[in-house]
N, C-alpha and C. Protein backbone atom coordinates (compact mmCIF):
# COMPACT_ATOMS: atom_id res chain seq x y z
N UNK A 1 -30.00 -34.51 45.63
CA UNK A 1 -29.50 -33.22 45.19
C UNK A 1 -28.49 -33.39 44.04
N UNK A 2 -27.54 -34.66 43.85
CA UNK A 2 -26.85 -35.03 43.47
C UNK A 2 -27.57 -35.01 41.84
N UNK A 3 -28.49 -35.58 41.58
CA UNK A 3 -29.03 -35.63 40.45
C UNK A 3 -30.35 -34.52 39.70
N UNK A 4 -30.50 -33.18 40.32
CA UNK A 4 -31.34 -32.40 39.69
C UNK A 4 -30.83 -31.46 39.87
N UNK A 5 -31.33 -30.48 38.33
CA UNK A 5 -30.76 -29.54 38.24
C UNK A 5 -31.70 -28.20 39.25
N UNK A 6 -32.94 -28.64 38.64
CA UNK A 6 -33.38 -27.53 39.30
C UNK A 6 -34.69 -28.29 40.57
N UNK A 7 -34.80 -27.58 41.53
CA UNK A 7 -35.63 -27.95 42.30
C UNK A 7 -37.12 -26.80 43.19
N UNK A 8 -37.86 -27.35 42.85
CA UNK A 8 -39.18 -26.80 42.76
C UNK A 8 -39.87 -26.71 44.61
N UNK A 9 -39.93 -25.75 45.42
CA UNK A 9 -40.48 -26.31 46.21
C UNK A 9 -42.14 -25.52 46.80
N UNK A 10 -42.92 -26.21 46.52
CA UNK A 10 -44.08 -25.26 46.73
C UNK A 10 -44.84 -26.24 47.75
N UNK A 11 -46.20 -25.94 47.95
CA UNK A 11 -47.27 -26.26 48.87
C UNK A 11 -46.53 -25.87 49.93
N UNK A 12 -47.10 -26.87 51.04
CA UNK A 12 -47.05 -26.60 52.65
C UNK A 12 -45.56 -26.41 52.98
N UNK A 13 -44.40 -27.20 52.29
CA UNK A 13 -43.32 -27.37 53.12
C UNK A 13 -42.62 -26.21 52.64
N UNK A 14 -43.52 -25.10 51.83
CA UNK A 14 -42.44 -24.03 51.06
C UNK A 14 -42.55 -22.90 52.31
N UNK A 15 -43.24 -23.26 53.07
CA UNK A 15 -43.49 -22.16 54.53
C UNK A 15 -42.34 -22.16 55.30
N UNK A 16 -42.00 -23.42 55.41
CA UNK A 16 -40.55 -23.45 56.03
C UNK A 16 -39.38 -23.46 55.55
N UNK A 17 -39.52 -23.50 54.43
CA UNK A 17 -38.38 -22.64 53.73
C UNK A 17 -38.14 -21.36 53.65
N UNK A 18 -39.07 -20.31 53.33
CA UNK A 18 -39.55 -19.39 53.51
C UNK A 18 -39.13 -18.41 54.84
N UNK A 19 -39.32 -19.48 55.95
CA UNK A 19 -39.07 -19.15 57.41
C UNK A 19 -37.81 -19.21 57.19
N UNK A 20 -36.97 -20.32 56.50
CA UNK A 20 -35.55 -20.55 56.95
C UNK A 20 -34.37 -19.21 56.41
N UNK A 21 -35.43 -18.89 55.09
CA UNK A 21 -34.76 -17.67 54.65
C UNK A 21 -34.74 -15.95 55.75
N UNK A 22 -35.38 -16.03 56.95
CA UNK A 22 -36.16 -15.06 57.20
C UNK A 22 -37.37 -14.46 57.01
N UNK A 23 -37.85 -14.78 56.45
CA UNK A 23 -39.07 -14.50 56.41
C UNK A 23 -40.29 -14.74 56.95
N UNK A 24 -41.10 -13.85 57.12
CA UNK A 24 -42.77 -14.24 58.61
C UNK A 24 -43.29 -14.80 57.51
N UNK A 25 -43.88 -15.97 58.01
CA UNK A 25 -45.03 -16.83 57.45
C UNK A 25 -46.32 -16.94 57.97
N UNK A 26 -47.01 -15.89 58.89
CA UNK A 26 -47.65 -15.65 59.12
C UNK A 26 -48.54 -17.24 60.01
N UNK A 27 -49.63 -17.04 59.56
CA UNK A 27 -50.08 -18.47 60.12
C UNK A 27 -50.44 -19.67 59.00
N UNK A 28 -48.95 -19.84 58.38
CA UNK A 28 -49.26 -20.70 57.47
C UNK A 28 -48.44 -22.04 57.93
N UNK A 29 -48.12 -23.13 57.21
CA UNK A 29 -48.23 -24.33 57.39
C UNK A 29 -46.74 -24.30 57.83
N UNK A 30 -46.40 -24.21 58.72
CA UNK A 30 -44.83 -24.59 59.23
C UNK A 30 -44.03 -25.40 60.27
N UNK A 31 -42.63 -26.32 59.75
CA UNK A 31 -42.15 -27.32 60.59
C UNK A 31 -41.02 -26.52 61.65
N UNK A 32 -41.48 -25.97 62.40
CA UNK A 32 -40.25 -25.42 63.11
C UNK A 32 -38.63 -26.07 63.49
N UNK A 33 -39.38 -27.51 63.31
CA UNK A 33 -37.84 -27.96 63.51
C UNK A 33 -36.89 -28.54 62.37
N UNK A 34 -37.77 -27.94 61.45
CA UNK A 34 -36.86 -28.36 59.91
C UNK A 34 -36.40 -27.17 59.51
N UNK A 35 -36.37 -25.75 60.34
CA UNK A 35 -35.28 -24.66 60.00
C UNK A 35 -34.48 -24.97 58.79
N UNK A 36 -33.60 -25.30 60.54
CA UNK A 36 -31.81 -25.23 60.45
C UNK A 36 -32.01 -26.41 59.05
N UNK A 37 -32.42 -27.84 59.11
CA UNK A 37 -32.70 -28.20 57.48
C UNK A 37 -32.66 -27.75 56.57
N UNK A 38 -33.68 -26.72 56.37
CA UNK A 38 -33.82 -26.10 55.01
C UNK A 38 -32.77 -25.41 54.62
N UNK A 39 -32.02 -24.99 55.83
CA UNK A 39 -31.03 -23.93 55.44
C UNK A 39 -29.79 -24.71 55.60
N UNK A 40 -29.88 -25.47 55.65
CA UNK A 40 -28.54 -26.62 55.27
C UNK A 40 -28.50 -26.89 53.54
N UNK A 41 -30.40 -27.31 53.30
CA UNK A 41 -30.74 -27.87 52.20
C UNK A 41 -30.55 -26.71 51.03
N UNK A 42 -30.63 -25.17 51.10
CA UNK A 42 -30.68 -24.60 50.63
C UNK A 42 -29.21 -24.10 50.10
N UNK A 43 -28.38 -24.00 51.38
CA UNK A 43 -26.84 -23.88 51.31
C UNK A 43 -26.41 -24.99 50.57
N UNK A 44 -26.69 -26.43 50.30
CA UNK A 44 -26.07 -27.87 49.82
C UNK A 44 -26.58 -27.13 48.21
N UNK A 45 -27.84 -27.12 47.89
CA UNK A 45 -28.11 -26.42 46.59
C UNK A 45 -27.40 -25.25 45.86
N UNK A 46 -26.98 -24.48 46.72
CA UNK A 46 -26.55 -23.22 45.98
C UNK A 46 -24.72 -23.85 45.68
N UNK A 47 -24.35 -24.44 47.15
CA UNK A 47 -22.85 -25.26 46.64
C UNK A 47 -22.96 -26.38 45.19
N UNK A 48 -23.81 -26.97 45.06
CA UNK A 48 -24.11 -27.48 44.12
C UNK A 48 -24.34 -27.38 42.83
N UNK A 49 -24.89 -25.78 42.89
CA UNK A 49 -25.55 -25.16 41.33
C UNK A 49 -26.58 -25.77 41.56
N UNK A 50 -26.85 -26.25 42.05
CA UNK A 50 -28.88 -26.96 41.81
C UNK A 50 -29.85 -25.38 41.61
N UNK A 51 -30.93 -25.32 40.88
CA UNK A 51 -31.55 -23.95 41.20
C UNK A 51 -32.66 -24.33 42.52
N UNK A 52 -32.71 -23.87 43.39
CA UNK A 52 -34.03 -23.88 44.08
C UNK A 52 -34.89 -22.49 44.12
N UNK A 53 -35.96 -23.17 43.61
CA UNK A 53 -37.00 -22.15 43.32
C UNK A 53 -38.09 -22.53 44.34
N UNK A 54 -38.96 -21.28 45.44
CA UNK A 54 -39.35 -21.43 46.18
C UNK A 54 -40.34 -20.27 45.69
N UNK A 55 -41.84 -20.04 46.13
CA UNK A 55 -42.63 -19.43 45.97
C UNK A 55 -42.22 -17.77 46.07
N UNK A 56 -42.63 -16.50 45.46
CA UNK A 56 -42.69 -15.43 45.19
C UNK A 56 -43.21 -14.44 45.94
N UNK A 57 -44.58 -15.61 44.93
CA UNK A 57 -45.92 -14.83 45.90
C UNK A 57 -46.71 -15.81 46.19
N UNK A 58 -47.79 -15.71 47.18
CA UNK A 58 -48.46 -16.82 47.88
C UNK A 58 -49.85 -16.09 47.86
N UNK A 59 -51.01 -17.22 48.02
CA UNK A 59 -52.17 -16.62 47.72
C UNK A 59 -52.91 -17.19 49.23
N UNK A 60 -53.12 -15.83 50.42
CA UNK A 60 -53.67 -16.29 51.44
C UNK A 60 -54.97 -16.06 51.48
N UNK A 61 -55.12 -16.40 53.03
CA UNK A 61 -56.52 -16.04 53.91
C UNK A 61 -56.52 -16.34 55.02
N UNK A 62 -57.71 -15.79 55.66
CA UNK A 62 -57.80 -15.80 57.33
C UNK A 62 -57.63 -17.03 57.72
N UNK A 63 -57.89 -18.67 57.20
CA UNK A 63 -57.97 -19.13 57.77
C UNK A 63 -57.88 -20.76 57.09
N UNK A 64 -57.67 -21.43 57.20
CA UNK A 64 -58.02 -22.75 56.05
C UNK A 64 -59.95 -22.95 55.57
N UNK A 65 -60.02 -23.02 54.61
CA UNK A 65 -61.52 -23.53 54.07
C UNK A 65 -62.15 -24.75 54.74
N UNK A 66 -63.56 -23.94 55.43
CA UNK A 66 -64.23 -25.04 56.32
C UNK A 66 -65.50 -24.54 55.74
N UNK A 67 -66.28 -25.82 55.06
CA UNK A 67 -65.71 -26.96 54.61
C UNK A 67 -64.63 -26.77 53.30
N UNK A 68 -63.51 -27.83 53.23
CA UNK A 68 -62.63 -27.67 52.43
C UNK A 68 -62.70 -26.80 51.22
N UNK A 69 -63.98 -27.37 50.33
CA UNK A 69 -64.28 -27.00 49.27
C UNK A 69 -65.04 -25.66 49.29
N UNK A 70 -65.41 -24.82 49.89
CA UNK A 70 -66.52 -23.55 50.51
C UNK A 70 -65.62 -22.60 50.05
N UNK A 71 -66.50 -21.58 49.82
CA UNK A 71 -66.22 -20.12 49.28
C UNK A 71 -65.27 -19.77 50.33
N UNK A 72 -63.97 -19.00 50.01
CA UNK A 72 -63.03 -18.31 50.76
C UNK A 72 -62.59 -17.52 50.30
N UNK A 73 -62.40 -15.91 50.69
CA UNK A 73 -61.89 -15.01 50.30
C UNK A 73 -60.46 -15.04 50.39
N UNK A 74 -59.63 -14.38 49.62
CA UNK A 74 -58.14 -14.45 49.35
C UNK A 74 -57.74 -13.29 48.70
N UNK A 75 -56.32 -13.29 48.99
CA UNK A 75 -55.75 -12.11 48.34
C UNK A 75 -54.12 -12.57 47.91
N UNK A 76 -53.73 -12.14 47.33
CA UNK A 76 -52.16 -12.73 46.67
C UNK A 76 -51.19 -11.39 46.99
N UNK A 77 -50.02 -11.88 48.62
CA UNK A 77 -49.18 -10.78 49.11
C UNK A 77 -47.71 -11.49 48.09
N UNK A 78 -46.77 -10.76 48.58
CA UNK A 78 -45.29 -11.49 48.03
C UNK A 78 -44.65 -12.39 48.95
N UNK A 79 -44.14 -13.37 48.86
CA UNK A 79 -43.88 -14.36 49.67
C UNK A 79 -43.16 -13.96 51.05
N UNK A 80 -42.53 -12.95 50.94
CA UNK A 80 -41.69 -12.32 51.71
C UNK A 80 -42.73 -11.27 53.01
N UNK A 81 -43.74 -11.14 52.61
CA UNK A 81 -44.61 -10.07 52.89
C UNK A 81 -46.27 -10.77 53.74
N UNK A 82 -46.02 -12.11 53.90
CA UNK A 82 -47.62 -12.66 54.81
C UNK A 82 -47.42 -12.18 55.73
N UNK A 83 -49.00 -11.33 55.68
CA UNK A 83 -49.39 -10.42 57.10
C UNK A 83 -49.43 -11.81 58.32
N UNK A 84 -49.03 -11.40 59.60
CA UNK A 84 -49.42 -12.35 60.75
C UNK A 84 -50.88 -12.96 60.91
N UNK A 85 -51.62 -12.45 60.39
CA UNK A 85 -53.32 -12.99 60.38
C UNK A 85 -53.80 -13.93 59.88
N UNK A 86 -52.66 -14.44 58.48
CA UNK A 86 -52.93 -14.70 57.63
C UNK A 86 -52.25 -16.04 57.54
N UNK A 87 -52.79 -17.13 56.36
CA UNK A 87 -52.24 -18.69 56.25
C UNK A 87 -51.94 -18.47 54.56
N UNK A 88 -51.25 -18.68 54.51
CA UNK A 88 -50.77 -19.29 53.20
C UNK A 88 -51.07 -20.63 52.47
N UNK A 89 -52.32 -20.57 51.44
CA UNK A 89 -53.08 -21.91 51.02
C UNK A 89 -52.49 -22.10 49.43
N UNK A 90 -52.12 -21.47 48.88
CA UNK A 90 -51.26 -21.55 47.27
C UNK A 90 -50.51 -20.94 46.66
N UNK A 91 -49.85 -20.98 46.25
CA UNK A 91 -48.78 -20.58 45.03
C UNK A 91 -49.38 -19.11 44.46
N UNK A 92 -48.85 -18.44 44.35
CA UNK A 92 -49.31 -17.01 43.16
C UNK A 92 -49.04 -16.44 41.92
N UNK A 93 -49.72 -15.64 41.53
CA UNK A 93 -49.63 -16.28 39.84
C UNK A 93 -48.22 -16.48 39.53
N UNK A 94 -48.06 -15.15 40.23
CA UNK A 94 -46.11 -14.71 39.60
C UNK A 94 -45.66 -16.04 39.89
N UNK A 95 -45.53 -16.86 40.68
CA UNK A 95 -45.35 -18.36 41.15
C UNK A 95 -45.66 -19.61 40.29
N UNK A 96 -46.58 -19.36 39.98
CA UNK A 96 -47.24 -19.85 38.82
C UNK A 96 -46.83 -20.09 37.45
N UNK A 97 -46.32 -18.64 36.96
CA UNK A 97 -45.22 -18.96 35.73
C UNK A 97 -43.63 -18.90 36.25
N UNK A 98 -43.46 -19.01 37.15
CA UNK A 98 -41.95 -19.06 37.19
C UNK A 98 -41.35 -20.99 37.71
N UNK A 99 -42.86 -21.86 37.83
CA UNK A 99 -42.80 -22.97 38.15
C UNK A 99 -42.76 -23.78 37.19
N UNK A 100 -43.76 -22.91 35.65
CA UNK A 100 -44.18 -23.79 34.74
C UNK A 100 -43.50 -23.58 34.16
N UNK A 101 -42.43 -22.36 34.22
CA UNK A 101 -41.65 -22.04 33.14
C UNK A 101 -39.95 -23.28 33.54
N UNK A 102 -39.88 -23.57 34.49
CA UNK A 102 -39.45 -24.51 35.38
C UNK A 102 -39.91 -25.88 34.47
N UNK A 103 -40.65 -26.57 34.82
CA UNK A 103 -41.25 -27.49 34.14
C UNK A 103 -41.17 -28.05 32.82
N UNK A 104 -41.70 -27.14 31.92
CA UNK A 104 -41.65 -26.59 30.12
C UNK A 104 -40.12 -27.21 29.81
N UNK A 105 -38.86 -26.72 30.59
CA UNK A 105 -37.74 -26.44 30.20
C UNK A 105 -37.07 -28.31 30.76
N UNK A 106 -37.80 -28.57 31.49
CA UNK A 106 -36.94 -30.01 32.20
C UNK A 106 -37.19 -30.97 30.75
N UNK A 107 -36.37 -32.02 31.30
CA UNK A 107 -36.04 -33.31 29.99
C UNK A 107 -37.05 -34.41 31.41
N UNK A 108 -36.76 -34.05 32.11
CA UNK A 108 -37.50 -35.40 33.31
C UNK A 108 -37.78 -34.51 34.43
N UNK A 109 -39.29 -34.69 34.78
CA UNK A 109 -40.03 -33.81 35.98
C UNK A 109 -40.51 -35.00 36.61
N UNK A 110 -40.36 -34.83 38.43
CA UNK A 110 -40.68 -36.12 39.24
C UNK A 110 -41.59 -34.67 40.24
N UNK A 111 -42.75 -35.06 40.15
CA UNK A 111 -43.75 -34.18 41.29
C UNK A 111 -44.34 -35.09 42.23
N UNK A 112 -44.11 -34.36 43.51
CA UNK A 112 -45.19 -34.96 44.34
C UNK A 112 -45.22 -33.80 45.17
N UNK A 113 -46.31 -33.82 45.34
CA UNK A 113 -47.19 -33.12 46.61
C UNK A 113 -47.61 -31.36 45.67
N UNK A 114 -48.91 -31.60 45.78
CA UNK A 114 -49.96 -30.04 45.45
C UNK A 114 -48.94 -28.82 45.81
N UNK A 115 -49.75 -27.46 44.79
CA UNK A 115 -48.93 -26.45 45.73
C UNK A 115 -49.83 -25.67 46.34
N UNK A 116 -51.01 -26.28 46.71
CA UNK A 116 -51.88 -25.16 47.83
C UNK A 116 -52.74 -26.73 47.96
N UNK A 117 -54.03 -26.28 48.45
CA UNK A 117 -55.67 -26.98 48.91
C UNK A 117 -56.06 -26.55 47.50
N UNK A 118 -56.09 -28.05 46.27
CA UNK A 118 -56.68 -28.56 45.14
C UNK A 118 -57.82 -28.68 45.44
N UNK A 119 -58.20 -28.86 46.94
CA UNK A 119 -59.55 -29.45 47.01
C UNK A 119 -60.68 -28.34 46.30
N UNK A 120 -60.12 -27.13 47.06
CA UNK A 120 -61.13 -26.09 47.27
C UNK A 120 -60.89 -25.54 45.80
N UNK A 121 -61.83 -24.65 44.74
CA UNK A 121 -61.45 -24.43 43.21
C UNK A 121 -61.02 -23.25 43.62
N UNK A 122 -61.23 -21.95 44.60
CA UNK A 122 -60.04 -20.99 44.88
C UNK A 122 -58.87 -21.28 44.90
N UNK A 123 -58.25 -22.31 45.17
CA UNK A 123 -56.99 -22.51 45.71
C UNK A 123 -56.09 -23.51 45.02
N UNK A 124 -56.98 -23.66 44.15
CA UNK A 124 -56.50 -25.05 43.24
C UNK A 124 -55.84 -24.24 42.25
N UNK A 125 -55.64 -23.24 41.58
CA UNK A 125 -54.85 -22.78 40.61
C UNK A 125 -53.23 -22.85 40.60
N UNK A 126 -52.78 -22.71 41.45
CA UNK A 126 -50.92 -22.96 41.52
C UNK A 126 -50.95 -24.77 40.97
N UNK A 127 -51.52 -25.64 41.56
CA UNK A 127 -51.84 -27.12 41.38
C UNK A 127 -52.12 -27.44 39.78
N UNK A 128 -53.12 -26.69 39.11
CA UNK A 128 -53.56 -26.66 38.09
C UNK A 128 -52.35 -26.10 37.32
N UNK A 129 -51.53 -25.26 37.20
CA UNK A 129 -50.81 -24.67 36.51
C UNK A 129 -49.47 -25.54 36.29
N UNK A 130 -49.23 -25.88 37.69
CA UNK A 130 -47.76 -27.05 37.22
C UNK A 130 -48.51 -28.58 36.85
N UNK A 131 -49.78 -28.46 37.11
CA UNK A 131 -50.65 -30.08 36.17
C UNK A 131 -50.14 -30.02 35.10
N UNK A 132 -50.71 -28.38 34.00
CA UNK A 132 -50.92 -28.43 32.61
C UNK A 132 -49.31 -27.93 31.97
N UNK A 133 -48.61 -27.57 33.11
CA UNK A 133 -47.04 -27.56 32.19
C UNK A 133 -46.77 -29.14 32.66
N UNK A 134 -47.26 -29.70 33.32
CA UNK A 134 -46.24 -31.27 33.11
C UNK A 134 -47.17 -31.95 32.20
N UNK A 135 -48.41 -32.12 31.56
CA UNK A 135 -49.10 -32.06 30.36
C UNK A 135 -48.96 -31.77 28.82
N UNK A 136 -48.23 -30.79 29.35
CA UNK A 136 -47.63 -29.79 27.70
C UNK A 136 -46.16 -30.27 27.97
N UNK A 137 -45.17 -30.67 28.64
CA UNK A 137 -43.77 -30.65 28.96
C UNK A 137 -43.51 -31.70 28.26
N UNK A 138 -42.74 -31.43 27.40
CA UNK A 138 -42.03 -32.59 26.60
C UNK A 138 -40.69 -33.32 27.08
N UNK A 139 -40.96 -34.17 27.84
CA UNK A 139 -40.50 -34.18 28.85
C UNK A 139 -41.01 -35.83 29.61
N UNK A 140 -40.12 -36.92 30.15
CA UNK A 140 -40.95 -37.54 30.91
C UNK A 140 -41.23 -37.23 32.52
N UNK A 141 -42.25 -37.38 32.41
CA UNK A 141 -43.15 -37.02 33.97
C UNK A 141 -43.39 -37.76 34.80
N UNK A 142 -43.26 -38.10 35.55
CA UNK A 142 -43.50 -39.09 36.82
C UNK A 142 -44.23 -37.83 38.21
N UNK A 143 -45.63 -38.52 38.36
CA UNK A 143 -46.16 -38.11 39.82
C UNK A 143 -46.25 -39.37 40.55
N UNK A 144 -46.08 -38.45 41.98
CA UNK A 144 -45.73 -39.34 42.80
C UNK A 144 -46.25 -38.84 44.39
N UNK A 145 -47.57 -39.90 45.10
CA UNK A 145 -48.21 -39.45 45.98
C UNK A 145 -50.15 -39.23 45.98
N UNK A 146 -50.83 -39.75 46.90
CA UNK A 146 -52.03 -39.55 46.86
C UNK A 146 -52.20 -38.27 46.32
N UNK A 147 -51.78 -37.08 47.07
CA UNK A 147 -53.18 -36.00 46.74
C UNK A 147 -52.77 -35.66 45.33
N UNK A 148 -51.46 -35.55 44.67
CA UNK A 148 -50.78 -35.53 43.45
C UNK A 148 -51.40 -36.44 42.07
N UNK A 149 -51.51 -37.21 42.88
CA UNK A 149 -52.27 -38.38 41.48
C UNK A 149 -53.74 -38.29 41.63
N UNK A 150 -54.21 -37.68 42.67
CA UNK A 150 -55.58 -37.43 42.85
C UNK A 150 -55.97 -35.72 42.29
N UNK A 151 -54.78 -35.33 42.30
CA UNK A 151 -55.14 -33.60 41.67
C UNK A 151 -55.05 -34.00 39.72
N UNK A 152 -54.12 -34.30 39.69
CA UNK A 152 -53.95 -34.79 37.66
C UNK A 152 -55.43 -35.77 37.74
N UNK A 153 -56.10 -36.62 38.16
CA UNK A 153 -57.05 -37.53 37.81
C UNK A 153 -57.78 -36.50 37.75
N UNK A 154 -58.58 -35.60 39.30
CA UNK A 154 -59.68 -34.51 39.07
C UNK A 154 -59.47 -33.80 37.78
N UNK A 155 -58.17 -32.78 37.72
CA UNK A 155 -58.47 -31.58 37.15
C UNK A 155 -57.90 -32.60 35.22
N UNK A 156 -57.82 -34.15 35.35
CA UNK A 156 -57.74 -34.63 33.92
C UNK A 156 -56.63 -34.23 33.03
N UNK A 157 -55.46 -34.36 33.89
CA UNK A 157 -54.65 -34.54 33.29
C UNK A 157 -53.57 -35.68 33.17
N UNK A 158 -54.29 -36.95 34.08
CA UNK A 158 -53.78 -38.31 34.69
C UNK A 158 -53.02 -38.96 32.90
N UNK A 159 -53.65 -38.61 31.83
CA UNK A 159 -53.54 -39.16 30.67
C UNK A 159 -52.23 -39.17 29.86
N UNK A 160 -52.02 -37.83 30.46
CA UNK A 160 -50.72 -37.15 29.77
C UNK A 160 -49.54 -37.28 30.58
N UNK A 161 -49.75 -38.02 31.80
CA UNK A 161 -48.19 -38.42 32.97
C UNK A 161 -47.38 -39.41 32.04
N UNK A 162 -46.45 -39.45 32.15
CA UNK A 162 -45.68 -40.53 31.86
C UNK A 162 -46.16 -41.99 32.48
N UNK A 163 -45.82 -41.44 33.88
CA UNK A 163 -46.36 -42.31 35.12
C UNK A 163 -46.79 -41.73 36.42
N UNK A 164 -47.68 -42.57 36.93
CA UNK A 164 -48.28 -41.94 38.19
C UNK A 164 -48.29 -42.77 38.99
N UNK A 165 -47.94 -42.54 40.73
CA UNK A 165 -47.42 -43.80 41.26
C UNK A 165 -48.81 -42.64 42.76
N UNK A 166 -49.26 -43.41 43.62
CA UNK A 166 -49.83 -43.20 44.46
C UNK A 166 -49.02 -43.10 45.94
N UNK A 167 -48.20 -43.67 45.99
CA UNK A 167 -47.33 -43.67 46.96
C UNK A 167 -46.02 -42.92 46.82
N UNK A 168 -46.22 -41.94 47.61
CA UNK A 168 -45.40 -40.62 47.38
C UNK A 168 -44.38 -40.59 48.14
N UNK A 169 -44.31 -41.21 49.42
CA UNK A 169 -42.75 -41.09 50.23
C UNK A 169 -41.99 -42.73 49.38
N UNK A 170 -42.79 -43.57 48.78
CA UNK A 170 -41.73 -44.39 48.30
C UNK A 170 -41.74 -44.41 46.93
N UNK A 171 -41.91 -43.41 45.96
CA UNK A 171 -41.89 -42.96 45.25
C UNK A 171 -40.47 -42.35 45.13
N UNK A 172 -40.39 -41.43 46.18
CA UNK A 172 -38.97 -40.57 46.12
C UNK A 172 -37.92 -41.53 46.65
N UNK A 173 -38.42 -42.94 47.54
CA UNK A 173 -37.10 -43.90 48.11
C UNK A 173 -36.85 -44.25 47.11
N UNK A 174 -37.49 -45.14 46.46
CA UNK A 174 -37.70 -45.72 44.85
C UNK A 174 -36.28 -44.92 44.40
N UNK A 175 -36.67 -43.47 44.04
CA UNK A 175 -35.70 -42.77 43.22
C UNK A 175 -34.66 -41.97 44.10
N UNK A 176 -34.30 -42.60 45.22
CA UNK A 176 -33.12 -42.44 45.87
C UNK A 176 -32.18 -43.93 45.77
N UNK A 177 -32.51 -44.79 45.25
CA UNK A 177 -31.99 -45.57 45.21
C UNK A 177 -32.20 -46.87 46.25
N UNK A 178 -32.86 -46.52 47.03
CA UNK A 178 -33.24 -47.57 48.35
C UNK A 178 -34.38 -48.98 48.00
N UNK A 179 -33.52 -49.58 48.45
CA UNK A 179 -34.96 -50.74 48.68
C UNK A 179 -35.92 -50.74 49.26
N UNK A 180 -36.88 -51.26 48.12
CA UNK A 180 -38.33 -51.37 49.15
C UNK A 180 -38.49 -52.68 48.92
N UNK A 181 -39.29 -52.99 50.24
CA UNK A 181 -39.48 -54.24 50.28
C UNK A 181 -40.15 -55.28 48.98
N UNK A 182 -41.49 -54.26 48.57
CA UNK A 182 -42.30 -54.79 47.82
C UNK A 182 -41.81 -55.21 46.74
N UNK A 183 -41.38 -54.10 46.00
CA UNK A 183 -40.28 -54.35 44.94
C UNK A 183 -39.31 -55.42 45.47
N UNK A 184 -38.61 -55.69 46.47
CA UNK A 184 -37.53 -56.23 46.31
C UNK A 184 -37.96 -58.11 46.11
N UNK A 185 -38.80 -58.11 47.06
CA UNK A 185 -39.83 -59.42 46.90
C UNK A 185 -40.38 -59.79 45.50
N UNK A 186 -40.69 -58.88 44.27
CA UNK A 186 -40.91 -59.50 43.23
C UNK A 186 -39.65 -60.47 42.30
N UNK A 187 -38.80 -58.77 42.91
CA UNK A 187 -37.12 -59.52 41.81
C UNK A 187 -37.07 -60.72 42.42
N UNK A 188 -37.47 -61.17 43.40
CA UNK A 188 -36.85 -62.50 44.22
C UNK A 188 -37.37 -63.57 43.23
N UNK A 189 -38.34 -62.98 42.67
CA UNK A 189 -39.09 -64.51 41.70
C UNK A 189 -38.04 -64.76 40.51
């Protein structure tokens, strides 16, 4: 927290943020016991000046895509507003430019993790949109994490990262300052 100004939080874990603010999340992706977290994490940000920016609007449906990739109907409510029926699978447009416009503006962007199911091409648009602002962002970029380095390779924008690292929880240790083993075993040479 110590080192960013602004902080981006979308895909699955933005449900429980979402929740932590009050808000029904209907039947979308949520950690019940990372509440009181978020709302620690959210309170540490605002004491901080950090911006946290959390989804708007969200683009649901009845249900997750089976099979992943298969036609699914959707509709885009306000983040504040998922009917109980409903799961929350991506980001919405309004979400969309208020992420990239996020992005555009950074000197150094570190992403990991999608902001909906990339798999499926309904749902891949929030994903696609912060791809092509960290593409266009003048700016160095670092992704960080399977489905992340696997969404820039599909939708081809792997070219234009700064760097892309596949391993996404030590990606962010990496840039907390912690040792990893692997790394630490080379310096040894």
């Amino acid at each position: 927290m110590e080192k960013v100004d602004t902080l981006i939080i979308g895909g699955g874990m933005a449900y429980t943020f979402l929740a932590a603010k009050g808000y029904a999340v209907g039947k979308s992706l949520l950690d019940s016991e990372k509440i009181d977290y978020c709302k620690e994490m959210m309170a540490k940000a605002e004491a901080k000046g950090v911006k946290l920016l959390l989804p708007v609007d969200t683009v649901v449906a009845d249900s997750f895509p089976d099979p992943i990739d298969g036609p699914i109907e959707v509709a885009t409510v306000a983040a504040d507003a998922i009917p109980a029926d409903k799961e929350g699978l991506d980001i919405g447009e309004k979400t969309r430019e208020l992420f990239a416009e996020a992005v555009k503006a950074a000197k150094t962007v570190v992403w990991n993790g999608p902001m909906g199911v990339f798999e499926n091409p309904t749902l891949a648009k929030g994903t696609i949109a912060v791809a092509e602002a960290l593409a266009a962002a003048d700016a160095t970029t670092i992704v960080g994490g399977g489905d992340s380095a696997a969404a820039c390779e599909q939708l081809g924008f792997a070219d234009k990262i700064t760097h892309i690292s596949t391993g996404g929880g030590a990606s962010l240790e990496f840039l907390e300052g912690l040792e990893l083993p692997g790394i630490a075993c080379l310096q040894d040479k």
